[in-house]
Protein backbone atom coordinates (compact mmCIF):
# COMPACT_ATOMS: atom_id res chain seq x y z
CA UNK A 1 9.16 2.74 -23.00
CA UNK A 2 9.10 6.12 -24.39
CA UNK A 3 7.52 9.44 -23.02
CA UNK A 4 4.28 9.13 -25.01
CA UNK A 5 2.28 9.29 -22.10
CA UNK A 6 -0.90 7.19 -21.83
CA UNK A 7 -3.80 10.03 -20.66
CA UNK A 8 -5.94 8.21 -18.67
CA UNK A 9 -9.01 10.74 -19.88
CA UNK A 10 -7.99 11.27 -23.33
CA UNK A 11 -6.43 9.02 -26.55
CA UNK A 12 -4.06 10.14 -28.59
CA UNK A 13 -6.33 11.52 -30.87
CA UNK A 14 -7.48 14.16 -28.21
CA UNK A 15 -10.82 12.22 -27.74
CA UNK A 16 -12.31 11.82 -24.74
CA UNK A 17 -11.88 7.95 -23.68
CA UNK A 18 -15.49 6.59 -23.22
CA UNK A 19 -15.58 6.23 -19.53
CA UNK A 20 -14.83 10.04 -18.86
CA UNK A 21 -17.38 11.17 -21.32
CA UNK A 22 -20.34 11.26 -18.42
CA UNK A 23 -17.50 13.38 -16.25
CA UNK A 24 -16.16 15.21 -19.31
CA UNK A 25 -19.62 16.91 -20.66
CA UNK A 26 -20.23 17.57 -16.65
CA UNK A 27 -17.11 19.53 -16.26
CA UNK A 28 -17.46 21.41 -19.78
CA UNK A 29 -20.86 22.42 -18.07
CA UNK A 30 -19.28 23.89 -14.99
CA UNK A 31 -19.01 27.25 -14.36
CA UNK A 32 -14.73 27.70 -13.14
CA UNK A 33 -15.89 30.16 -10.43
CA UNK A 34 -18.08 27.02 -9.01
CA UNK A 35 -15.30 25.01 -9.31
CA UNK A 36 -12.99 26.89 -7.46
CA UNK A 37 -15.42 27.30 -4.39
CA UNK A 38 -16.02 23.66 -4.04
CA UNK A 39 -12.17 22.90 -4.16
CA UNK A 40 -11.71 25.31 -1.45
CA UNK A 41 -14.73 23.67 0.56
CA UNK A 42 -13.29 20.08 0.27
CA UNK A 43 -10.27 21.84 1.64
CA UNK A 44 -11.55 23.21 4.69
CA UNK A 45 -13.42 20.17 5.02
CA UNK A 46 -10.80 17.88 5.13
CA UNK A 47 -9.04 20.17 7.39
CA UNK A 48 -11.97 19.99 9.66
CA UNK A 49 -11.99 16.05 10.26
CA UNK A 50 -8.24 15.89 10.49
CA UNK A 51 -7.00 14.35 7.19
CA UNK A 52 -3.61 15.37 7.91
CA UNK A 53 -0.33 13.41 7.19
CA UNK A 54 2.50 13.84 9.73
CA UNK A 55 5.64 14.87 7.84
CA UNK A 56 9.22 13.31 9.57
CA UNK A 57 12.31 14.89 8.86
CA UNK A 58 10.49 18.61 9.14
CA UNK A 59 9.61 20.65 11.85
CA UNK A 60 8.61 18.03 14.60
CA UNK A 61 4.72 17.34 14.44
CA UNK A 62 4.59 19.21 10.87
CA UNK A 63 1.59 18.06 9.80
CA UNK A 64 0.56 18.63 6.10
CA UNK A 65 -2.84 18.32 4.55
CA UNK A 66 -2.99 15.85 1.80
CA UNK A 67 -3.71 17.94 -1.33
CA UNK A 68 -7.42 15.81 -2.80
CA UNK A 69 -7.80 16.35 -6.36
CA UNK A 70 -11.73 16.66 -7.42
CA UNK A 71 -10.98 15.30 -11.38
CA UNK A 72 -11.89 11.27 -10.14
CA UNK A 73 -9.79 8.38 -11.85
CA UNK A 74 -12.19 6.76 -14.07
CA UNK A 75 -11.76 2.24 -14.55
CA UNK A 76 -14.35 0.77 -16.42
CA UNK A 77 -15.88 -2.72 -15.48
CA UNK A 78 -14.34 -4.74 -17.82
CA UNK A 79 -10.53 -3.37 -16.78
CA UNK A 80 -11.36 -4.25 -12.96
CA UNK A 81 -12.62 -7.60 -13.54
CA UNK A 82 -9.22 -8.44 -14.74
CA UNK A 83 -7.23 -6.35 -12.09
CA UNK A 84 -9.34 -8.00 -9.35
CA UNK A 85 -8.61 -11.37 -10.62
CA UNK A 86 -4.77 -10.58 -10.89
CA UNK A 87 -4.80 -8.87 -7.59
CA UNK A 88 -6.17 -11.80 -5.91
CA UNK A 89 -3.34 -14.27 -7.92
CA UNK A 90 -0.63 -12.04 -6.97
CA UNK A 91 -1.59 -12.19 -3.32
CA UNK A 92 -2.38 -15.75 -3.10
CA UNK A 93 1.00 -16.59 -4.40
CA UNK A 94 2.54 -14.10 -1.80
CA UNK A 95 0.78 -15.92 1.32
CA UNK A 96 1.85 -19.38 -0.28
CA UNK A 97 5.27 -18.01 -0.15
CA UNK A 98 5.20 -16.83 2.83
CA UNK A 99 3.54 -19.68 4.51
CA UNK A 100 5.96 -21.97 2.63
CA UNK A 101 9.87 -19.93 3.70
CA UNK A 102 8.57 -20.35 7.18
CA UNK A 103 7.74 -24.20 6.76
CA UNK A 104 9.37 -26.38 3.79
CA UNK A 105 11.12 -23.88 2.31
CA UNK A 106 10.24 -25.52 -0.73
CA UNK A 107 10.99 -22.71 -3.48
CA UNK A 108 14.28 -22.29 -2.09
CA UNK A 109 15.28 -25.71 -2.28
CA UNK A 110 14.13 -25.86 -5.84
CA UNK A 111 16.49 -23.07 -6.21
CA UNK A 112 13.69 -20.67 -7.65
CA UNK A 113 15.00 -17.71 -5.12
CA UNK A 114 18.81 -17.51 -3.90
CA UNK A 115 18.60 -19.28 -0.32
CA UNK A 116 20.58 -16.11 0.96
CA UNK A 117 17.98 -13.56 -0.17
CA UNK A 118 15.40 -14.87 1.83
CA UNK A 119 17.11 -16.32 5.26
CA UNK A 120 20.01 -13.10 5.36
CA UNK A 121 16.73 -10.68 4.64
CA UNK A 122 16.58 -8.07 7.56
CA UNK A 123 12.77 -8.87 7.43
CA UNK A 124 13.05 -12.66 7.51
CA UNK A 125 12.12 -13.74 10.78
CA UNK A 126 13.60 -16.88 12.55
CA UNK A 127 11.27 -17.05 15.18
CA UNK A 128 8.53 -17.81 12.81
CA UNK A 129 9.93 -20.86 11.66
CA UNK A 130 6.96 -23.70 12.24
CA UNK A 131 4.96 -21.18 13.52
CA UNK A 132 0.61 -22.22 12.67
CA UNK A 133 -0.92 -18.77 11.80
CA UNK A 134 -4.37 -18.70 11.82
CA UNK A 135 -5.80 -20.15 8.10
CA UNK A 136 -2.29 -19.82 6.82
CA UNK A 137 -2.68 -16.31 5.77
CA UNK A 138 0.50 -14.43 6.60
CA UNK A 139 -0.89 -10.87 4.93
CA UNK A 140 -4.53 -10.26 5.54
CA UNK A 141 -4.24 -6.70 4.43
CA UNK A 142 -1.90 -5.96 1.20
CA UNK A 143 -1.91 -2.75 -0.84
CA UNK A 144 -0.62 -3.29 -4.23
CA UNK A 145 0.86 -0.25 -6.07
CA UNK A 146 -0.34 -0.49 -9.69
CA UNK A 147 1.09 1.86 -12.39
CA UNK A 148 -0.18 2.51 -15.71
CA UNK A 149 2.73 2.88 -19.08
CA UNK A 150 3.19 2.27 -22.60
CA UNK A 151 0.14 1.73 -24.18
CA UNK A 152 -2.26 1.41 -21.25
CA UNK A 153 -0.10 -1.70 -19.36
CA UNK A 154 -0.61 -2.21 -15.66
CA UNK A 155 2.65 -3.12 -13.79
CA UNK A 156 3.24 -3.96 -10.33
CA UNK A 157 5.61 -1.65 -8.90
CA UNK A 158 5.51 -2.76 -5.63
CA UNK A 159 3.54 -5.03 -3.13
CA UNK A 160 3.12 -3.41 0.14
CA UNK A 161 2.18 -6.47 2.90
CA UNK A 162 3.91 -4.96 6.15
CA UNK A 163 0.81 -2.40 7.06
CA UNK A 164 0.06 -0.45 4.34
CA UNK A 165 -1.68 2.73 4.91
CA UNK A 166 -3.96 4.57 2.71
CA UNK A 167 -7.46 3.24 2.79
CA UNK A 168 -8.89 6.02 5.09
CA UNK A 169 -7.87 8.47 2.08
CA UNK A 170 -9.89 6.28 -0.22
CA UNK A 171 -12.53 6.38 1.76
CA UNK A 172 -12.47 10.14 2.39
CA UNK A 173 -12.29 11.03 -1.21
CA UNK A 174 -15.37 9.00 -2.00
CA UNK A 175 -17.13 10.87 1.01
CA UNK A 176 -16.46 14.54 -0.57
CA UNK A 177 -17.22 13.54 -3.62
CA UNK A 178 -20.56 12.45 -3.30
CA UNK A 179 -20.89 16.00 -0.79
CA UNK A 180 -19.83 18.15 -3.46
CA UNK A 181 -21.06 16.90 -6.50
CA UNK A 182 -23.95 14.55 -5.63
CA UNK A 183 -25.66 15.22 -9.28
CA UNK A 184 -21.94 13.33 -10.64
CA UNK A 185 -23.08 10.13 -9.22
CA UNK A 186 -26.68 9.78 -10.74
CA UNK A 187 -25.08 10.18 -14.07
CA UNK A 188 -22.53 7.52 -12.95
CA UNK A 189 -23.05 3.90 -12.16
CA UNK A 190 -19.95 4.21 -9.35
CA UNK A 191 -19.00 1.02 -7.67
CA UNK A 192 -19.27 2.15 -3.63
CA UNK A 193 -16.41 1.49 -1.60
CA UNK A 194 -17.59 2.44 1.72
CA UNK A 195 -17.96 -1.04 3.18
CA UNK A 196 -14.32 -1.72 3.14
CA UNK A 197 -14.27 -1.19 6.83
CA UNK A 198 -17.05 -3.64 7.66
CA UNK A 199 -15.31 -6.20 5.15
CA UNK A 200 -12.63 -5.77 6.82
CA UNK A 201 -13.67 -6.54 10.36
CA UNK A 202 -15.32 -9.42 9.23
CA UNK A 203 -11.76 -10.64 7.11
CA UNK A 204 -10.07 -10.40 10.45
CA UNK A 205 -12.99 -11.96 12.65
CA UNK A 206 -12.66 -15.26 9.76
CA UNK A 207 -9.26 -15.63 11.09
CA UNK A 208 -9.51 -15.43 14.75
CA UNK A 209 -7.95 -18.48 16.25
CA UNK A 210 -9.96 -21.50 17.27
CA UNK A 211 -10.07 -21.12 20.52
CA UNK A 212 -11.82 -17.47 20.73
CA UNK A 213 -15.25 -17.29 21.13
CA UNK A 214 -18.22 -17.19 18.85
CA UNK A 215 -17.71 -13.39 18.84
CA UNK A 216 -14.03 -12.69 18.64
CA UNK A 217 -12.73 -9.90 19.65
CA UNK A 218 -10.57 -7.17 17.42
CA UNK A 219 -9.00 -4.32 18.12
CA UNK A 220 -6.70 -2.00 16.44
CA UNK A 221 -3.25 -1.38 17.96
CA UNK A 222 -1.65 1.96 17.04
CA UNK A 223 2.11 3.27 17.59
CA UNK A 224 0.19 6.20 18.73
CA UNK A 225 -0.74 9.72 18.35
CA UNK A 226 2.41 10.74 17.01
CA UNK A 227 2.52 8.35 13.95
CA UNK A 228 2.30 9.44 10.34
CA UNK A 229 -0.79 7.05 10.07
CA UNK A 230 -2.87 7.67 13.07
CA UNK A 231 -5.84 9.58 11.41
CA UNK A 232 -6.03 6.65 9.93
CA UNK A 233 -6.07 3.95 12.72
CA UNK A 234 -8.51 6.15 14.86
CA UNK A 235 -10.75 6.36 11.62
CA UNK A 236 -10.75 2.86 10.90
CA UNK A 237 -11.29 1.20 14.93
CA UNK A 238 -14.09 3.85 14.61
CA UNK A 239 -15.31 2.76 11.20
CA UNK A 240 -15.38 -1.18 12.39
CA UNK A 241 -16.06 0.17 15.81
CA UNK A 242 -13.54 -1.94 17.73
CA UNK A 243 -10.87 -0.39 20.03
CA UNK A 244 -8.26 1.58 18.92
CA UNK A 245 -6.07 0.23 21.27
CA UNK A 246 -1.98 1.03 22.05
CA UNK A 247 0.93 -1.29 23.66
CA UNK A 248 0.16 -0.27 27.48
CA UNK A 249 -3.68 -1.01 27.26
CA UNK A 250 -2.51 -4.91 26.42
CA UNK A 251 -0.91 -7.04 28.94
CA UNK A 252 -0.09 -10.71 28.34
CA UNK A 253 -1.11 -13.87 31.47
CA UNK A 254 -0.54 -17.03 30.26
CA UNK A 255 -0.07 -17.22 26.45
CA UNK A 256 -3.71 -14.96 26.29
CA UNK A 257 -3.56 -11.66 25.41
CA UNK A 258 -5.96 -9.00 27.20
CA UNK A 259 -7.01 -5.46 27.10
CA UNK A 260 -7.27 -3.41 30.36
CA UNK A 261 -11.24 -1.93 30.29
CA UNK A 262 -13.11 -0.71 33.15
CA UNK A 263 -14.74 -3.62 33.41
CA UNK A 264 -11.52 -5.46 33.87
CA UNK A 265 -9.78 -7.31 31.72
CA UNK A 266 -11.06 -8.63 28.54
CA UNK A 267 -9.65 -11.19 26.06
CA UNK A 268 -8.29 -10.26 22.22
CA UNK A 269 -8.44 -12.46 19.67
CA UNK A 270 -7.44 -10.76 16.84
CA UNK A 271 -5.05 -7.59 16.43
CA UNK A 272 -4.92 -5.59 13.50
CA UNK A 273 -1.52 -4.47 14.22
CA UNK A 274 -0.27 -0.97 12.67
CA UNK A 275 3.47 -1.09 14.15
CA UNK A 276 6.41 -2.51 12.63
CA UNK A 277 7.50 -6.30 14.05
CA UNK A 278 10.53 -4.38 15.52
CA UNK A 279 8.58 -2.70 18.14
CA UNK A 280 5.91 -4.86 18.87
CA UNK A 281 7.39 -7.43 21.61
CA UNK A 282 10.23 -5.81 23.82
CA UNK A 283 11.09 -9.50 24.91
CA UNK A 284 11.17 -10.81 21.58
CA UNK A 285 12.73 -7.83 19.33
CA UNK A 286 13.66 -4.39 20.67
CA UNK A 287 14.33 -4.44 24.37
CA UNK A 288 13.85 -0.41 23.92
CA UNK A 289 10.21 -0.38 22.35
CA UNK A 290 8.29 1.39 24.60
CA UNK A 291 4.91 1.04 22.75
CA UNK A 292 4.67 -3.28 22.00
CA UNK A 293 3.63 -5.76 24.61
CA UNK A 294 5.83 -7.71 26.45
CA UNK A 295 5.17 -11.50 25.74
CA UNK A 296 3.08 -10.90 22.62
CA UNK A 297 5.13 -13.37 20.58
CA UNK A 298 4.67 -16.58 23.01
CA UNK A 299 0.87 -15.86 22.24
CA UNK A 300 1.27 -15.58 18.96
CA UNK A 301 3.29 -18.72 18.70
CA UNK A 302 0.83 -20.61 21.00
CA UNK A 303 -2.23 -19.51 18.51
CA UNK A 304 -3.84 -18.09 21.47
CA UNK A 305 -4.28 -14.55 19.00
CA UNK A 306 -4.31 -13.73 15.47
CA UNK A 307 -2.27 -10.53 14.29
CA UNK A 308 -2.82 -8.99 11.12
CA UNK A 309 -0.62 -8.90 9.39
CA UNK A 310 1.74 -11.76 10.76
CA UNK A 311 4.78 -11.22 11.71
CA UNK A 312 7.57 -11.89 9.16
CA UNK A 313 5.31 -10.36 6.26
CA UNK A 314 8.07 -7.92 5.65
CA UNK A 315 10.37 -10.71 3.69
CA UNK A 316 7.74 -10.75 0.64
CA UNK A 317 7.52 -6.82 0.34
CA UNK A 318 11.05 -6.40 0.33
CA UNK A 319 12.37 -4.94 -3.06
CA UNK A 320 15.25 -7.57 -3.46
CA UNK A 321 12.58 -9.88 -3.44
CA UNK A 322 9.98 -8.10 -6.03
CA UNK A 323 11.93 -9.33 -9.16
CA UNK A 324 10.79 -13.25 -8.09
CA UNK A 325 7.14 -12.74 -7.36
CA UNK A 326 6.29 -13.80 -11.32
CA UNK A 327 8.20 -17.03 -10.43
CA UNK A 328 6.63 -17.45 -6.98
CA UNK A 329 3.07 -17.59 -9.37
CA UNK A 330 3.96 -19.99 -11.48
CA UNK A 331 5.73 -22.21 -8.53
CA UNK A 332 2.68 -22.42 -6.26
CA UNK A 333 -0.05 -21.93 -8.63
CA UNK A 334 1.04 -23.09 -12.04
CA UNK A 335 -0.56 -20.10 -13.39
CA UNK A 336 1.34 -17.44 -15.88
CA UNK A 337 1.36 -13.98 -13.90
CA UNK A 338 -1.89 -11.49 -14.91
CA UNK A 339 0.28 -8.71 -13.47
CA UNK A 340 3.72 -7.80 -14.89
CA UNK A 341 6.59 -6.45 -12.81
CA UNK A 342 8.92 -3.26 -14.50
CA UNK A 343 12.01 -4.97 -15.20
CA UNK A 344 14.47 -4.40 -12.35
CA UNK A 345 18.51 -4.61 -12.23
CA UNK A 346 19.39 -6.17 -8.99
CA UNK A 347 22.63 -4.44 -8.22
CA UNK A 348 24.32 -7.32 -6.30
CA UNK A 349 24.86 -8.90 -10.23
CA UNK A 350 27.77 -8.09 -11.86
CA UNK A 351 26.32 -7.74 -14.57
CA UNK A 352 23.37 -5.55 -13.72
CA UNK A 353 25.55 -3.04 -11.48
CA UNK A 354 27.74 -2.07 -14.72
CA UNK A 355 24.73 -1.70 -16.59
CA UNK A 356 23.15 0.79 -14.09
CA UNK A 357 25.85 2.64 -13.58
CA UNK A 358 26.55 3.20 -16.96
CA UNK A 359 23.02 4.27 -17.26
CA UNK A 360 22.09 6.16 -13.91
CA UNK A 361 20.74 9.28 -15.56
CA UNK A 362 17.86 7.31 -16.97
CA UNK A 363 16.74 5.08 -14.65
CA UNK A 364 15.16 4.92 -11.28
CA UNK A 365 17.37 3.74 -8.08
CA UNK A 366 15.86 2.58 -4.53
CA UNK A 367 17.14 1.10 -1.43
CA UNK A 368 16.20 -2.65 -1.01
CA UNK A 369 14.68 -1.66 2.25
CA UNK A 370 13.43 1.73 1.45
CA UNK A 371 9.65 2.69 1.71
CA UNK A 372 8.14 5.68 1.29
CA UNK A 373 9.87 7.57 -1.77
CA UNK A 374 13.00 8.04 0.41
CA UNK A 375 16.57 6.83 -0.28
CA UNK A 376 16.05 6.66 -4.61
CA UNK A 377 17.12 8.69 -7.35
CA UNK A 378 15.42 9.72 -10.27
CA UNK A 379 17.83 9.89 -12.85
CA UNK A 380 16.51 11.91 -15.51
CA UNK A 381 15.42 14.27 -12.39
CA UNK A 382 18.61 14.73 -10.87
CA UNK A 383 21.37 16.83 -11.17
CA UNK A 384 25.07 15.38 -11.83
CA UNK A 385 25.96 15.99 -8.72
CA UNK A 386 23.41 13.77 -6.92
CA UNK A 387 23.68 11.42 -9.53
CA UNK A 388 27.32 11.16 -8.53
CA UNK A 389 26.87 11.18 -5.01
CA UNK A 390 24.67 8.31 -5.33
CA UNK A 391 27.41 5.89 -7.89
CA UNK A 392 29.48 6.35 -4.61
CA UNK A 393 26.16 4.92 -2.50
CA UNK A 394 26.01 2.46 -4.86
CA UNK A 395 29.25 1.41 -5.17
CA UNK A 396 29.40 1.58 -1.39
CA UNK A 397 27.22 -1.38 -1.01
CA UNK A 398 25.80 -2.33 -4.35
CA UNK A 399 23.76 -5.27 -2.94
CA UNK A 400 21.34 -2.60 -0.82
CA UNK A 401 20.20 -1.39 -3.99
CA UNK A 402 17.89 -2.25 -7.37
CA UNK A 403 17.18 -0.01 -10.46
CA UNK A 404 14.62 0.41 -12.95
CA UNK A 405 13.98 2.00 -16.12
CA UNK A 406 11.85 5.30 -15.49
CA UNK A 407 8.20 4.50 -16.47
CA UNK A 408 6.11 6.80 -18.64
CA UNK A 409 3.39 6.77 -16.05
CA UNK A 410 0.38 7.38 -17.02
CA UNK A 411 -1.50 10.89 -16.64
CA UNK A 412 -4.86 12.19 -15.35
CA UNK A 413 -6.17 15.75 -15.28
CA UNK A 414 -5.65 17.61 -12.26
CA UNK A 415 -6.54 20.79 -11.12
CA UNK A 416 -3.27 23.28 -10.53
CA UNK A 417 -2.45 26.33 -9.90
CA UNK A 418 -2.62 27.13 -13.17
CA UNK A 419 -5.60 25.64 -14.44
CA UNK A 420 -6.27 21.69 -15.28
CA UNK A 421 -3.24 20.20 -16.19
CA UNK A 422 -1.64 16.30 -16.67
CA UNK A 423 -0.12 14.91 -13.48
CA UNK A 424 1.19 11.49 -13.27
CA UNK A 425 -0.40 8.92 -11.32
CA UNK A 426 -0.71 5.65 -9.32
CA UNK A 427 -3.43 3.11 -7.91
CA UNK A 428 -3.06 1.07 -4.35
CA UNK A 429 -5.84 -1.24 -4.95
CA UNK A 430 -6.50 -3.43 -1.24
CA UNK A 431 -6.74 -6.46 -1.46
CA UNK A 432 -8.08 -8.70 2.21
CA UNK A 433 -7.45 -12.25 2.42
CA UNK A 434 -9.07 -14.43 5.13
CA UNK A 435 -11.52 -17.21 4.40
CA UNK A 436 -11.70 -15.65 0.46
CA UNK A 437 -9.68 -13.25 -0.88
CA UNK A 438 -11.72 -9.76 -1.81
CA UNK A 439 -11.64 -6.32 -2.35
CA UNK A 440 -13.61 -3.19 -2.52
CA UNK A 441 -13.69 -1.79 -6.24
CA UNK A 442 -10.90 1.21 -6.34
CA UNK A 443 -8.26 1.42 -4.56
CA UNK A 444 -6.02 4.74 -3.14
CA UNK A 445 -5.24 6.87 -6.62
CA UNK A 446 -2.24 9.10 -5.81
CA UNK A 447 -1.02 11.76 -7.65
CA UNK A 448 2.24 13.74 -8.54
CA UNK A 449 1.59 17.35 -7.67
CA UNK A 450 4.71 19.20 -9.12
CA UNK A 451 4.80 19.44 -13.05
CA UNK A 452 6.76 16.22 -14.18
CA UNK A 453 7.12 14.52 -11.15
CA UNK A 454 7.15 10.86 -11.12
CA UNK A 455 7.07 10.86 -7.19
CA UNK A 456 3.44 10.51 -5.83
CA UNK A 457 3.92 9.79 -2.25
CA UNK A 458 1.92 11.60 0.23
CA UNK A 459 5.65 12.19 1.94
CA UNK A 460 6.86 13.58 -1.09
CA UNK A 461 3.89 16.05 -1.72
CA UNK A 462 1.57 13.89 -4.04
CA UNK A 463 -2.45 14.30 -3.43
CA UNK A 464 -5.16 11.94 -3.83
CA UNK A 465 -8.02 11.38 -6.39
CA UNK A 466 -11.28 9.68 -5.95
CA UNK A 467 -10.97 6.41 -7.94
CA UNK A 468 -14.04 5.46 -9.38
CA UNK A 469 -14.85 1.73 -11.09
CA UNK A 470 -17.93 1.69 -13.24
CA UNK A 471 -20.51 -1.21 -12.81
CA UNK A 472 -21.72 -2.47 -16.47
């Protein structure tokens, strides 16, 4: 696709791309020593509330402050009215898929998706089989990571349905935004994005199961304290103000699932779950989770409680199964995809495994199962040796493994060390499915700190912008 990157702030010409021209004359006006003090204020303020992102593999409890950008990512009307409407076709034919591998199985009988992909899938639950969720929605919450390359294209580059994390940051930016530069937003129509929380809560109170009462109840169930995430589940049971609740505060008595409260016990109805399916029912999965509850699938199954999202999600987000979602459109919905996918080599081809390794210093290599920005290689970032080492990974097991070609991202000023400076990019819009499908306008823009990085997970070191969308 070349390396003429698409600026998101200015053509080719050097011009300044009409949306940014509000922001552009603002930040010509703006003295650098100003600047510089209000970066270092948004710093200590988001030190203050906690914004921190737990680092594994460091020092245990390392906890690093996500680095928050103050140049926003600009998306005029017109270009979200057609992301929202692909967003919501993309997800709709993800639920339909998932609603149908658990039932008729009807795409796989067609032929559409190798049988073996789906049922041998480490995510692929069995126990799920014939299971009712509530309204047939299987991912209530999905983050969708959008990418910008070539001339201005959006491509999918992965769909993120397990529990994807990142709202609270897109929230947060928005917040310090509007405290630091309130005079930005009366020269901007921005689209707000601070009710995502209270659409939320009432997504997940649409699904509760029929039997719950007029006023379901939700709470949040967290891992716990020591999870990457939990800033964000504590800000979000506070934000919706249910309880953040974890595994020992639950307790299952005949198919019902309650939480222990001072006033004794009191029925759930719906959990917005933010633990993997492995841990969240030691009877059902792990024997050794210590922070599920014990019986939680029989209640499930019985449609006695709704969890969001449902268990077996993880079979749609898997990247062996990314290549297929254009075909999963057109099967359920008889609609041509809005969204493109990058074109990926699935490794367990023949065909597609020479290829790649023939070509490993230009292309981009993850593990099937991989999340995160851990286990790839990015070949033109990589030194021979780690190129090598990874042929013998691949080679190893070639069917753990896809490759793509390394997009030109698309680039965004950024303040840096030395000044403003280009730093790629990418947007997690999310979208919520329960009666409708909707979602707030903007989405989770992160960006790639180090000069030429493609990577822009928080894990990795990437920051976060404010992502604004313009109302006409």
């Amino acid at each position: 696709m070349g390396k003429n990157y698409y600026n998101e702030m200015y053509d080719a010409a050097g011009s300044v791309r009409p949306p940014y021209s509000g922001y552009a004359e603002w930040l010509a006006e703006m003295p650098a020593e100003r600047i510089a003090s209000k970066r270092a204020e948004a710093d200590i303020a988001f030190r203050r509330v906690g914004i921190t992102f737990a680092v594994y593999g460091e020092e245990a409890g390392t906890e690093r402050l996500i680095p928050f950008d103050i140049v926003p990512r600009i998306i005029p009307a017109n270009e979200w009215r057609q992301l929202h409407v692909a967003l919501c076709q993309r997800v709709k034919a993800l639920n339909a898929f998932l609603y149908d591998i658990y039932h008729g199985q009807e795409i796989l009988r067609a032929g559409r998706i190798p049988r073996e992909q789906v049922l041998n899938n480490t995510q692929f639950r069995p126990e799920m089989i014939g299971v009712d969720v509530a309204a047939g929605i299987y991912a209530h919450i999905a983050g969708v990571d959008l990418v910008r390359a070539g001339e201005g294209e959006f491509y999918v580059l992965e769909d993120n349905l397990r529990v994807p994390s990142g709202v609270s940051y897109m929230i947060e930016d928005r917040k310090m935004m509007m405290r630091l530069f309130p005079e930005l937003f009366s020269r901007h129509k921005v689209a707000p994005v601070q009710h995502y929380p209270d659409m939320l809560l009432e997504n997940l109170r649409t699904v509760a199961p029929p039997s719950a009462a007029d006023d379901p109840t939700v709470v949040l169930l967290t891992p716990g304290a020591y999870n990457s995430a939990y800033f964000e589940h504590a800000f979000l049971a506070q934000q919706m103000g249910v309880e953040l609740v974890e595994g020992r505060d639950l307790f299952v008595s005949e198919d019902t699932v309650y939480m222990r409260t001072t006033r004794g016990p009191q029925r759930v109805d719906v959990i917005y779950r933010r633990l993997d399916d492995d841990f969240l029912d030691p009877r059902a999965f792990r024997p050794d989770s210590m922070i599920g509850v014990p019986g939680l699938l029989s209640a499930y199954r019985a449609g006695k409680v709704t969890l969001a999202n449902a268990i077996g999600t993880g079979v749609a987000d898997d990247k062996s199964i990314y290549p297929y979602v254009p075909d999963m459109i057109r099967f359920y919905l008889g609609e041509e995809p809005l969204l493109r996918n990058v074109p990926t080599y699935m490794l367990r081809k023949p065909e597609d495994l020479k290829y790649t390794l023939d070509h490993l210093p230009e292309l981009v290599v993850k593990e099937v199962h991989g999340a995160g920005g851990y286990g790839m290689l990015v070949g033109p970032s990589s030194s021979a040796a780690q190129i090598e080492d990874f042929r013998q990974r691949i080679l190893a097991a070639p069917e753990k493994y896809i490759a793509q070609p390394t997009l030109a991202l698309s680039n965004c000023p950024t303040f840096v060390e030395s000044g403003v400076a280009p730093r790629h990019l990418d947007l997690r819009p999310f979208v919520l499915s329960g009666k409708e499908i909707q979602l707030v306008p903007g989405g989770l823009t992160r960006v790639a700190l180090r000069e030429g990085s493609l990577v822009v997970n928080s894990s990795q070191g990437g920051g976060t912008k404010d992502t604004w969308v313009l109302e006409d």
